[in-house]
C-alpha atoms as a PDB file:
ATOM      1  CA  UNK A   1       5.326  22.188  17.541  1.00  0.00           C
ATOM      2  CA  UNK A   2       7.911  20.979  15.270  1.00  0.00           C
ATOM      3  CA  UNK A   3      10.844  18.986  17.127  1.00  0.00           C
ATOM      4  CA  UNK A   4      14.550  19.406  15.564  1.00  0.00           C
ATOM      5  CA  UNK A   5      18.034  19.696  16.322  1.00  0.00           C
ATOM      6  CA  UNK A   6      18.917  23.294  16.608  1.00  0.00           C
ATOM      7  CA  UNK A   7      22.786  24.437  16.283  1.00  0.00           C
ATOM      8  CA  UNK A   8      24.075  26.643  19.036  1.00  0.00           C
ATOM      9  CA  UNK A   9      24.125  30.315  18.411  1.00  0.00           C
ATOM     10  CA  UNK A  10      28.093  30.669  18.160  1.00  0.00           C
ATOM     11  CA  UNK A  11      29.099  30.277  14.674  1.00  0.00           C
ATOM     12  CA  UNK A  12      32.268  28.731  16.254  1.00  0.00           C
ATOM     13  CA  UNK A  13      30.925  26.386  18.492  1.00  0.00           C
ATOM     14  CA  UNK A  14      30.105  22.921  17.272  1.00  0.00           C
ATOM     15  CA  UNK A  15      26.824  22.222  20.030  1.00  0.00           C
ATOM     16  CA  UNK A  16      23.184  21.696  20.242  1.00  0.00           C
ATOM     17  CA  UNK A  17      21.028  23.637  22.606  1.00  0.00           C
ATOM     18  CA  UNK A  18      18.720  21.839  24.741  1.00  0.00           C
ATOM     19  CA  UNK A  19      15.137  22.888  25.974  1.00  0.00           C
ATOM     20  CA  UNK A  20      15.927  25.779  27.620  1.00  0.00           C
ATOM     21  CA  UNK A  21      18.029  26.998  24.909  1.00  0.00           C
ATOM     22  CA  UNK A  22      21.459  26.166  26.663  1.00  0.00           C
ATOM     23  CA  UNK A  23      24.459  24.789  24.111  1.00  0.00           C
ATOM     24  CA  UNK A  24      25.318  21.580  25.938  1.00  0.00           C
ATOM     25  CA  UNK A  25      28.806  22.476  24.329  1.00  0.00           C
ATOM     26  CA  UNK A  26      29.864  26.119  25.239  1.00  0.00           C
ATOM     27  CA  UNK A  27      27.098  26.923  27.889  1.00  0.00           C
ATOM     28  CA  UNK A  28      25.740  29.912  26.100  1.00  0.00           C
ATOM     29  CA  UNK A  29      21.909  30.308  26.206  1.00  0.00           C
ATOM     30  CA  UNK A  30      20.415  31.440  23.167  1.00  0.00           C
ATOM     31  CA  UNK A  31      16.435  32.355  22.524  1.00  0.00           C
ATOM     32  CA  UNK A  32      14.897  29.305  20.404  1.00  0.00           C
ATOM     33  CA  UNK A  33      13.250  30.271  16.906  1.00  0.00           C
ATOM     34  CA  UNK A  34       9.656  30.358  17.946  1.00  0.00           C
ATOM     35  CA  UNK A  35       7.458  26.860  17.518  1.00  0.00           C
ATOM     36  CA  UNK A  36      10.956  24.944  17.776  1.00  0.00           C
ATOM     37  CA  UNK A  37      11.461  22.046  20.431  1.00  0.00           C
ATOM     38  CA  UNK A  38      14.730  21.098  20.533  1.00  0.00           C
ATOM     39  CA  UNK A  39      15.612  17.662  20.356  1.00  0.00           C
ATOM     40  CA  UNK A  40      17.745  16.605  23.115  1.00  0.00           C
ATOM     41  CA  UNK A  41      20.855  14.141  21.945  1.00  0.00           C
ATOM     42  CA  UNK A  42      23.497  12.966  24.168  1.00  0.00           C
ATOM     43  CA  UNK A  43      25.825  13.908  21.370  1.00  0.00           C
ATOM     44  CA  UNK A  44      25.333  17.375  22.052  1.00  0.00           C
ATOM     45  CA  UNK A  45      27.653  17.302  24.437  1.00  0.00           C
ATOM     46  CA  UNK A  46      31.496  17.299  24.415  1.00  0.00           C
ATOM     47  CA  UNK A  47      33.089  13.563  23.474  1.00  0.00           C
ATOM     48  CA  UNK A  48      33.291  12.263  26.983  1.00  0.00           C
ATOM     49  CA  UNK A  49      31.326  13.946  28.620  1.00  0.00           C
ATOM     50  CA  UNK A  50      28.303  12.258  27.019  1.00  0.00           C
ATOM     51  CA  UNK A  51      29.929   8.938  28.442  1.00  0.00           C
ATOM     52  CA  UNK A  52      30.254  10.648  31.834  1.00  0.00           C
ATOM     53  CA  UNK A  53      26.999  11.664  31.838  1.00  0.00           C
ATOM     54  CA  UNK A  54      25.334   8.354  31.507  1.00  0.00           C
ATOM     55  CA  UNK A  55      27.760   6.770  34.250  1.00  0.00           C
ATOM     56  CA  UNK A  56      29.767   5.063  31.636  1.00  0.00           C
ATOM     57  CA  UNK A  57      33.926   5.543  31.335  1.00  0.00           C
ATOM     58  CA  UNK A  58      35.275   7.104  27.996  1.00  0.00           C
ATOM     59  CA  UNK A  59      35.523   4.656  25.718  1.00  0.00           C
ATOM     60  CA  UNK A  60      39.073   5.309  23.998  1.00  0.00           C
ATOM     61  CA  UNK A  61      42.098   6.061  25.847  1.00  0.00           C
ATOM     62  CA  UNK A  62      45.835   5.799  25.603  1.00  0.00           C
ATOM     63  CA  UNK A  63      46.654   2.284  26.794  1.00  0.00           C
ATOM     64  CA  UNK A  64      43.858   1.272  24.892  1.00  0.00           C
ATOM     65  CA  UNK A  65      46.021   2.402  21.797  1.00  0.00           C
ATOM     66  CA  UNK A  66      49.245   0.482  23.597  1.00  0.00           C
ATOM     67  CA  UNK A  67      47.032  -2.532  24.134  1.00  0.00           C
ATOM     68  CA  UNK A  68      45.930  -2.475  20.091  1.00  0.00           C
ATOM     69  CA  UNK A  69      49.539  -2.077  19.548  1.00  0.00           C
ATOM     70  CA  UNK A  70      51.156  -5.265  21.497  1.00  0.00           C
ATOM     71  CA  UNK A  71      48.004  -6.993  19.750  1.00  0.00           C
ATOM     72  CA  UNK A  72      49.170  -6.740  16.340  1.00  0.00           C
ATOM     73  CA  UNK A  73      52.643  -6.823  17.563  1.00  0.00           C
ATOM     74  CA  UNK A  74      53.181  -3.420  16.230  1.00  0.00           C
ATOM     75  CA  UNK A  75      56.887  -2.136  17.715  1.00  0.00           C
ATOM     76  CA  UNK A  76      57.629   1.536  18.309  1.00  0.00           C
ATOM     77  CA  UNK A  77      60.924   1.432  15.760  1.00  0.00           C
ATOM     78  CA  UNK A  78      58.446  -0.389  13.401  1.00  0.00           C
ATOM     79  CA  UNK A  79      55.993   2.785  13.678  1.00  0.00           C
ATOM     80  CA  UNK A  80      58.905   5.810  13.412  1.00  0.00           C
ATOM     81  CA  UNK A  81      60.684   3.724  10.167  1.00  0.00           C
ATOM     82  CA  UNK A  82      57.281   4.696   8.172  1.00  0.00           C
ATOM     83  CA  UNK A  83      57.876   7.450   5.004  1.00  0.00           C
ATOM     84  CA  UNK A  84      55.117   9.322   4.399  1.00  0.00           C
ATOM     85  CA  UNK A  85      54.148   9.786   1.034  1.00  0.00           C
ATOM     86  CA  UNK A  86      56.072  12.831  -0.815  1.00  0.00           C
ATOM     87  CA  UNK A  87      52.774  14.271  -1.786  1.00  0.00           C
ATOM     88  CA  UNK A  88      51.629  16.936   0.257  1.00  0.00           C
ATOM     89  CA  UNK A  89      48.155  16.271  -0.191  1.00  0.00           C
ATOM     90  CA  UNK A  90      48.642  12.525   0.725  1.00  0.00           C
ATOM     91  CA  UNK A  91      48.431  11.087   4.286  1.00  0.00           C
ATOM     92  CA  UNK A  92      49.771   7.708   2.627  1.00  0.00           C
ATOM     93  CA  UNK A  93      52.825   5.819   4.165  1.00  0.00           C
ATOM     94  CA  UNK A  94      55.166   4.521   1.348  1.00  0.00           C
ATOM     95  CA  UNK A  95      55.738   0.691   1.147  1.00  0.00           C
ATOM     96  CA  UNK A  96      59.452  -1.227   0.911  1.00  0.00           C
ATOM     97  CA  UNK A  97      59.424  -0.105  -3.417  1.00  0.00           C
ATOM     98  CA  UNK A  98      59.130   3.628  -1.954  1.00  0.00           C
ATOM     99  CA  UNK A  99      54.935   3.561  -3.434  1.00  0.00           C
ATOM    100  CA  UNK A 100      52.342   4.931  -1.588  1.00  0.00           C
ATOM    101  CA  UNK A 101      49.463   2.418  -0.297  1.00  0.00           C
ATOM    102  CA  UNK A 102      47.122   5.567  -0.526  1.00  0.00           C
ATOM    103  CA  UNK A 103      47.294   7.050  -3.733  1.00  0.00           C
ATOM    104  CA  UNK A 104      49.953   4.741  -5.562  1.00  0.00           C
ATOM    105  CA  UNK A 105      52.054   7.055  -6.563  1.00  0.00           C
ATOM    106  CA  UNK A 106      56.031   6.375  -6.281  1.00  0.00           C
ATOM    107  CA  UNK A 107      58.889   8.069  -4.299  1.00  0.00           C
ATOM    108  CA  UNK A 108      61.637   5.504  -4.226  1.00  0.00           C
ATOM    109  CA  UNK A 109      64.189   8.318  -3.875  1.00  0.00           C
ATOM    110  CA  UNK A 110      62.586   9.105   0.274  1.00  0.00           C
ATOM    111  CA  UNK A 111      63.316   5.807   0.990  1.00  0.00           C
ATOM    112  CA  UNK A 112      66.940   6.660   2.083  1.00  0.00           C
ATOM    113  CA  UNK A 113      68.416   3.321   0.583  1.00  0.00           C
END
């Protein structure tokens, strides 16, 4: 018998089904390919419930994020002055010369100034 992860059934659905052919994502039960044994990862899951399951909290929450914040003594006016880069494509945040720390390129003129 040949163990490996096998993808749920739903061409939509993100999951792994376990040994009885169950997606531990979406709950659908599906017939395994014949000869397969699924192996079983917490992962297959959804994010948090894996943590659940093993009688651990979530990780990651939102006052974690507010805690990171005061750390690096990030303000909320600091965060809502940033520019994003003027190309679309980008996900860059444009420095005090209006230039993108991403992709370098330059867009003084959305610096408002």
């Amino acid at each position: 018998m040949k163990s490996q992860r096998v993808p749920c059934g739903d061409d939509m659905c993100t999951g792994i089904l376990d040994e009885q052919g169950v997606c531990g994502y979406c709950g659908r039960k599906y017939s395994l390919p014949p000869g397969v044994t699924p192996i079983v990862v917490d992962d297959a899951l959804p994010p948090g419930d894996a943590a659940l399951h093993d009688g651990i909290e979530p990780e990651s929450d939102a006052s974690d994020s507010i805690a990171l914040a005061d750390e690096l003594e990030i303000l909320p006016t600091e965060l809502s002055d940033r520019v994003p880069c003027g190309d679309e494509l980008c996900t860059g945040i444009l420095d005090e010369q209006g230039v993108c720390g991403y992709c370098g390129k330059s867009f003084p003129d959305l610096l408002g100034r």
